[in-house]
Protein backbone atom coordinates (compact mmCIF):
# COMPACT_ATOMS: atom_id res chain seq x y z
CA UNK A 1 136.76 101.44 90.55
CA UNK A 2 135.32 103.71 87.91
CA UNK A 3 133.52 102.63 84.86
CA UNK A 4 131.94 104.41 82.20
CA UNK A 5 127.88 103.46 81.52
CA UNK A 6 127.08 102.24 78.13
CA UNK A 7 125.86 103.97 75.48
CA UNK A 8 123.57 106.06 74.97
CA UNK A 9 125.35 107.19 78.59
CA UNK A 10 129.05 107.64 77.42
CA UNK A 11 128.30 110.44 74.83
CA UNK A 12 131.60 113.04 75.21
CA UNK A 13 128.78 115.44 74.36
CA UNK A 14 126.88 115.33 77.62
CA UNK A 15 127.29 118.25 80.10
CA UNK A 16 126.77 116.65 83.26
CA UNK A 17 127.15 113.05 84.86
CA UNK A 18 125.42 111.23 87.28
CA UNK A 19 127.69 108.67 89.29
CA UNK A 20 125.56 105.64 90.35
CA UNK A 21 126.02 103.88 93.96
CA UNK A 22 128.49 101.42 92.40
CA UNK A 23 130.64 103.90 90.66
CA UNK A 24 129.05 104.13 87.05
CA UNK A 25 129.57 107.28 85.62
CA UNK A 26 126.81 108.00 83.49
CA UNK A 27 126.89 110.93 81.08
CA UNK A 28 123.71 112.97 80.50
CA UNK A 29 122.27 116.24 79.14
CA UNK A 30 120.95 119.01 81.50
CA UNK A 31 118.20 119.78 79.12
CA UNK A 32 116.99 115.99 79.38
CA UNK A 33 116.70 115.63 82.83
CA UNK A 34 114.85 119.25 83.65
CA UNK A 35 112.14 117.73 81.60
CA UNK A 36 111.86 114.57 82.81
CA UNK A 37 112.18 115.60 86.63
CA UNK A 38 111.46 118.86 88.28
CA UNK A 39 113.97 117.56 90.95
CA UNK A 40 116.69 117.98 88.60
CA UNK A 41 114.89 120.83 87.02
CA UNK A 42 115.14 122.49 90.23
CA UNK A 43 118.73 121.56 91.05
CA UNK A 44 120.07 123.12 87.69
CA UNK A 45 118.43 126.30 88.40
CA UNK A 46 120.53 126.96 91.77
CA UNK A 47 123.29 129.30 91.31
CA UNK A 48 126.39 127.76 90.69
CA UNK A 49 129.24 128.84 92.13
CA UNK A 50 132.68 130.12 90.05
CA UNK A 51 134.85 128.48 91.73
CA UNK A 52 134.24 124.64 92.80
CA UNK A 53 134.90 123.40 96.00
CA UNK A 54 137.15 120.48 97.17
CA UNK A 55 134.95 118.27 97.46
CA UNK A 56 132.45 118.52 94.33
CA UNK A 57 134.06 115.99 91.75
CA UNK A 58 135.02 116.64 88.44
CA UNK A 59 135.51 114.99 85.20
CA UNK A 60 136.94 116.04 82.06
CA UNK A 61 135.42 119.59 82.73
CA UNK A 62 132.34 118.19 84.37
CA UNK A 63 129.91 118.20 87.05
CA UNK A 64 129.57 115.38 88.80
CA UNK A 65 126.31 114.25 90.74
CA UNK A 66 126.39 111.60 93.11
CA UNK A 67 123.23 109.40 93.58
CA UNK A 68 121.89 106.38 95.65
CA UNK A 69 120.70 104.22 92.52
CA UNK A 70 122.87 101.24 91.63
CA UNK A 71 123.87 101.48 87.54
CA UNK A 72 121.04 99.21 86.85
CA UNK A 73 118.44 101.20 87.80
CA UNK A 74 119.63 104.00 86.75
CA UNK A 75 120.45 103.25 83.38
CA UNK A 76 116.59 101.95 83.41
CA UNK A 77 115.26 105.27 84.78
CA UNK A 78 117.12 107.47 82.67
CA UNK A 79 116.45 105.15 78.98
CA UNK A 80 112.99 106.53 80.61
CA UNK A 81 113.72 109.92 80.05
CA UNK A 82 115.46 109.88 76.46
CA UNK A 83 113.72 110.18 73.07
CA UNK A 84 112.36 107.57 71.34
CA UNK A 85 115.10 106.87 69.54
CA UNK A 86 116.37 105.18 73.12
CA UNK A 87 115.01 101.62 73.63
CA UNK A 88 113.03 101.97 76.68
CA UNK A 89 114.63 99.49 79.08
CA UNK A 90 113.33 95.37 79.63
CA UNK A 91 111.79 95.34 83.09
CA UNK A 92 113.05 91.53 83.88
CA UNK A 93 111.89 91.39 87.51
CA UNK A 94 109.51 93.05 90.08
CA UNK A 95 112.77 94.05 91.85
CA UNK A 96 113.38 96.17 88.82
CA UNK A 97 110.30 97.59 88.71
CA UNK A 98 110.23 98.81 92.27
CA UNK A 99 114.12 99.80 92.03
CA UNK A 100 112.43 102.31 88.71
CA UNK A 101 109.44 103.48 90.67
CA UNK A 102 111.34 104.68 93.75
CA UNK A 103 113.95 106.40 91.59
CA UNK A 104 110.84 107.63 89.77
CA UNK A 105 109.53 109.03 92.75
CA UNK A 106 112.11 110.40 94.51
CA UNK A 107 112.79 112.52 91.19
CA UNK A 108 109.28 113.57 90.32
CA UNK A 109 109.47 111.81 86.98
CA UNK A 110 105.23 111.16 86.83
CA UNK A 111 105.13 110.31 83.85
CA UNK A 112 108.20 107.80 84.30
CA UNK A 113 106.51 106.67 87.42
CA UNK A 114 102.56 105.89 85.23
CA UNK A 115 104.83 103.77 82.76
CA UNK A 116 106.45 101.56 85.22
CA UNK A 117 103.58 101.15 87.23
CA UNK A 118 101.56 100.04 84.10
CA UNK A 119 103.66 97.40 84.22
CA UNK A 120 102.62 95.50 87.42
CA UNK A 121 100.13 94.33 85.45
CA UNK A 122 102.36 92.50 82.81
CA UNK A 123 101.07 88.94 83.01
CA UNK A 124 104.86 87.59 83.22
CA UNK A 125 105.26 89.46 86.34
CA UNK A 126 101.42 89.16 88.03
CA UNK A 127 100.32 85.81 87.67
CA UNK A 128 104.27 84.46 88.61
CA UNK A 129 104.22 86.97 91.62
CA UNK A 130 100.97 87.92 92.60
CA UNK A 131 102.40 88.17 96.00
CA UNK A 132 105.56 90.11 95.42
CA UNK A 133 103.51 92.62 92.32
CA UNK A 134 101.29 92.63 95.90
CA UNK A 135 103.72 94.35 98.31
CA UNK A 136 104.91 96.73 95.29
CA UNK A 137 101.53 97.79 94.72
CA UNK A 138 100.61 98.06 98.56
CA UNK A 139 103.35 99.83 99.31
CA UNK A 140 103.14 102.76 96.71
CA UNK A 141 99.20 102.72 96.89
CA UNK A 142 98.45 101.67 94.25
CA UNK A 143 94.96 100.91 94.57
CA UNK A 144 93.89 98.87 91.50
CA UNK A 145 96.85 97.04 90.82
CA UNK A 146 96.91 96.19 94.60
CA UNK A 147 93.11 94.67 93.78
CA UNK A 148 94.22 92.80 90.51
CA UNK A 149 97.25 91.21 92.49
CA UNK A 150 94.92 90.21 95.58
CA UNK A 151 92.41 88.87 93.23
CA UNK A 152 95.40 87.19 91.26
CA UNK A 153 96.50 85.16 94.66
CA UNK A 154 92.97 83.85 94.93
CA UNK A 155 93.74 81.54 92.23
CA UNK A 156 96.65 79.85 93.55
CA UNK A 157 96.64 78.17 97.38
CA UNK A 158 97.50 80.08 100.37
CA UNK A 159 101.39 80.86 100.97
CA UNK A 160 102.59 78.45 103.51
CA UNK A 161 105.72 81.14 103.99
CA UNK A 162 105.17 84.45 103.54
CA UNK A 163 107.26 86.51 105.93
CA UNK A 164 109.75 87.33 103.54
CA UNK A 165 106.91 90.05 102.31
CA UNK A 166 107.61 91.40 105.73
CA UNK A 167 110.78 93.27 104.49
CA UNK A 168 108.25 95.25 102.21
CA UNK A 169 104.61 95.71 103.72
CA UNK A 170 103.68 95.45 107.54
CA UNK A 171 102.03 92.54 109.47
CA UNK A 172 99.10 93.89 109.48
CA UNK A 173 98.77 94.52 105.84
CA UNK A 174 99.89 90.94 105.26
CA UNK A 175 97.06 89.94 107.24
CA UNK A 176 94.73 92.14 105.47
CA UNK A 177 95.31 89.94 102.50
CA UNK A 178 94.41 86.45 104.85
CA UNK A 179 91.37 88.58 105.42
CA UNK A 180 90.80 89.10 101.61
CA UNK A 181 90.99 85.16 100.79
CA UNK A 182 88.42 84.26 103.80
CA UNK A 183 85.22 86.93 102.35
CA UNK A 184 86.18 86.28 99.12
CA UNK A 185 85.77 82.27 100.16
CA UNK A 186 82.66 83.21 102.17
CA UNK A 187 80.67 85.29 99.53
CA UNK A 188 81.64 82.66 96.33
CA UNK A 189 79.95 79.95 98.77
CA UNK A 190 77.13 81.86 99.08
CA UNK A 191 76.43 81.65 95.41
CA UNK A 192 76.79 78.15 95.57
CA UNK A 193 74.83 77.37 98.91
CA UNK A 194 71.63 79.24 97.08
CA UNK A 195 71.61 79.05 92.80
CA UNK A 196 68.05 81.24 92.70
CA UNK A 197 70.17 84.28 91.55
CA UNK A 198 71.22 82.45 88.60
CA UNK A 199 67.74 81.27 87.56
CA UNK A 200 66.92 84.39 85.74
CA UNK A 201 69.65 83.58 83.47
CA UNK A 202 68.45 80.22 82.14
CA UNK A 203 66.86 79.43 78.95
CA UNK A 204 63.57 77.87 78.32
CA UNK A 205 65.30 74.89 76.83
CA UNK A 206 67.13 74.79 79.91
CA UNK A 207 64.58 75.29 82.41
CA UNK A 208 63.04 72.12 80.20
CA UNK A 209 65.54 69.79 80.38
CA UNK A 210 65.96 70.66 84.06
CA UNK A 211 62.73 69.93 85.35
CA UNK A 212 61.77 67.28 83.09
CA UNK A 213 62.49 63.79 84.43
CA UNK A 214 65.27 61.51 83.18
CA UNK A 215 66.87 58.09 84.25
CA UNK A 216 69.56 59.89 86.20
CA UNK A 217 69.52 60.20 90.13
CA UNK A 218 69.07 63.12 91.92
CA UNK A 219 70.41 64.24 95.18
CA UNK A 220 67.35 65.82 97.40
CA UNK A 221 70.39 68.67 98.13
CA UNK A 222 68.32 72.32 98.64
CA UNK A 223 71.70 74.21 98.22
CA UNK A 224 71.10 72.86 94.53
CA UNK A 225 67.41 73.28 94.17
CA UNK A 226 66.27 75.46 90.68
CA UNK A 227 63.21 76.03 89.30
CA UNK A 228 61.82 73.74 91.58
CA UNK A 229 63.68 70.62 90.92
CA UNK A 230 66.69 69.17 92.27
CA UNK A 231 69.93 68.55 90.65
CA UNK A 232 70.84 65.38 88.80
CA UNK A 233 73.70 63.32 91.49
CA UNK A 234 76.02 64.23 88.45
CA UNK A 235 75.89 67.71 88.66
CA UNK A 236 75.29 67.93 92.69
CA UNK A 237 78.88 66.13 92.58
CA UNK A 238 80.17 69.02 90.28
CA UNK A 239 78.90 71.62 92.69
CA UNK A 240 80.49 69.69 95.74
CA UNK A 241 84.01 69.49 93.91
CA UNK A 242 83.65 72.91 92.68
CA UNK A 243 82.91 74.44 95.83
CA UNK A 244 85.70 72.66 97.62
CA UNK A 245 88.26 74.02 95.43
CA UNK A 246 86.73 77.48 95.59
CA UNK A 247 87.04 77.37 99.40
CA UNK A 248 90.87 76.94 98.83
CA UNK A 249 90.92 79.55 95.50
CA UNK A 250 87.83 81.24 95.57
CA UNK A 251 88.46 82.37 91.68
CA UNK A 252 86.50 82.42 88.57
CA UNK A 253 88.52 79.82 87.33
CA UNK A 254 87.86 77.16 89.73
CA UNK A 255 84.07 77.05 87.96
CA UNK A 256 85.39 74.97 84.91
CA UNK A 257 88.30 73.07 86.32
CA UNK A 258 85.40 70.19 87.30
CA UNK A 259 83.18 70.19 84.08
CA UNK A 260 85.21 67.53 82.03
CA UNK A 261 85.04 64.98 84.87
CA UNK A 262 81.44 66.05 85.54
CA UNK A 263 80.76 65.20 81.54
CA UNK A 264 82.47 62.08 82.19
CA UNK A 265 80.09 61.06 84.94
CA UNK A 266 76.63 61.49 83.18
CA UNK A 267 76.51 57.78 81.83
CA UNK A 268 74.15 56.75 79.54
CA UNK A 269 71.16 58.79 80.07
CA UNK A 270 70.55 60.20 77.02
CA UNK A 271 68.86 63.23 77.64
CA UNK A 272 71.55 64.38 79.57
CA UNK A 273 74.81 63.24 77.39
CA UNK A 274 73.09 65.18 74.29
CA UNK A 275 72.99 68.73 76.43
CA UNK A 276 74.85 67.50 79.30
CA UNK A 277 78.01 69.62 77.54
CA UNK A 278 76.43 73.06 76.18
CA UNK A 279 74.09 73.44 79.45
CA UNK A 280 77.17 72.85 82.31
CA UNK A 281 79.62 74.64 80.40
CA UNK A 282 77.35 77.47 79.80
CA UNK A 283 76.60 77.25 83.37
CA UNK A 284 80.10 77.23 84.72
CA UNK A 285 80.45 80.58 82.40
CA UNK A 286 77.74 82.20 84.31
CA UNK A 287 78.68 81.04 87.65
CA UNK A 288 82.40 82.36 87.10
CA UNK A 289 81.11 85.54 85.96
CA UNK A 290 79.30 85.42 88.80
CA UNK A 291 82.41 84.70 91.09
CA UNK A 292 84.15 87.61 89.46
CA UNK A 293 81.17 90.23 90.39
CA UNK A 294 81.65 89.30 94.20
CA UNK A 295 85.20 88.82 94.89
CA UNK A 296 85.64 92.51 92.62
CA UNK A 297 83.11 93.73 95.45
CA UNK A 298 85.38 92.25 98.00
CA UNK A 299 88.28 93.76 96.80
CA UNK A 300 86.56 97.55 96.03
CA UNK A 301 85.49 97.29 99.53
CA UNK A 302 89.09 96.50 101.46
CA UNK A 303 91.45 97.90 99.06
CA UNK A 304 90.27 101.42 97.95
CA UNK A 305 90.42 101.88 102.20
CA UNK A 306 93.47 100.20 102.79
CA UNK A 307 95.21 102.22 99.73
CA UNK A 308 94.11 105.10 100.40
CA UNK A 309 94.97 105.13 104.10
């Protein structure tokens, strides 16, 4: 059955309609469309013949195109292409934005396409579907919003089920991202196994209250060991917990998610419940900046290959 698109797409002044896959008529300018897509651009320039054939549909005196996009797409992609004083459309899922970007594609429309994939990186849409902004990303190459979605997942456990992503991305690129997760894992534990690269970063006051002796334990742990002393049982706790959860989401976040029950374990030492709060929170900054700098080299390394493969 035939239906008529919504406006702006139901103007009686158009010259031209497209028919989507589900039988919206949509009714465009010419003039529109050559700019926004040398496809069409292309198309209009063909002679046309005097006389139309049987089978080229007609209606009310126009032209009409038949094309593989369901209405909502369409409608999206073409709200692309109008002046500003068309709304540009309300991207409400990752399905739309990959329904957009192929249409986009297909029909040259780059500057359509840079729009659309600017927003893979919408925060509604990347940290609720790292894994599905992932396979979009992956599977038009795009290289850094393939990275920020990897890195994205690293916060959040492993997928116990993800062969659904199978209908987008191969196997093997699946498994690239397993592969992702493990040296991002290995190189964050590496900055906790050994702290000397953070040393350099420490204040005086700090390097003071860290050496200097107080009623609190400490744990004779090397992995902890700075500027010659050993870390108070408090804190080596903190680092165990911290780099447990990093093993699972090796992300900068995962640095601060342990400091309040850390504080909450430092008793009554005093020395250490007056700067007990500025020095471990300034620490977990550093180490999370830290965790960034890695897992970014991770990602640079596998991605900008895989993408660009």
């Amino acid at each position: 059955m035939r239906r008529e698109a919504r406006a702006p797409f139901n103007t009686t002044k158009a010259d031209i309609i497209l028919r989507s896959s589900d039988n919206v008529y949509f009714r465009v300018y010419r003039c529109l469309l050559a700019f926004a897509s040398p496809f069409f651009d292309s198309m209009f320039d063909l002679p046309r013949p005097r006389m139309h054939s049987a089978d080229q549909e007609m209606l009310g005196g126009l032209e009409v195109i038949p094309v593989t996009e369901c209405s909502r797409v369409l409608e999206m992609l073409l709200r692309f292409c109008y002046p500003a004083t068309v709304d540009d459309p309300v991207m409400e899922t990752t399905a739309d934005i990959e329904g957009v970007l192929e249409a986009a594609v297909k029909y040259g429309m780059e500057e359509v396409e840079q729009r659309v994939r600017g927003m893979l990186l919408d925060a509604k849409f990347l940290e609720k579907e790292p894994l599905r902004v992932f396979t979009v990303a992956y599977r038009f190459r795009y290289e850094s919003e393939a990275k920020a979605a990897a890195i994205c997942l690293l916060s959040q456990p492993t997928p116990h089920d993800i062969t659904w992503a199978q209908r987008y991305i191969s196997h093997d690129d699946l498994e690239k991202l397993a592969i992702h997760r493990s040296k991002s894992a290995q190189a964050v534990q590496e900055l906790g196994h050994n702290l000397a690269w953070l040393q350099k970063k420490h204040s005086y006051a700090f390097y003071k209250w860290w050496t200097n002796c107080c009623m609190c334990a400490q744990r004779a742990d090397v992995r902890y060991l700075m500027h010659g002393a050993y870390a108070r049982e408090w804190w080596a706790e903190y680092m165990d917990e911290t780099l447990a959860t990093l093993q699972e989401t090796p992300c900068s976040s995962a640095a601060f998610k342990g400091v309040p029950k850390a504080l909450q374990r430092v008793g009554d030492c005093m020395s250490c419940r007056r700067r007990s709060h500025a020095y471990l929170t300034d620490f977990a900054r550093s180490f999370a900046e830290a965790i960034d700098e890695v897992v970014a080299g991770v990602s640079a390394c596998q991605f900008a290959e895989n993408c660009n493969s």
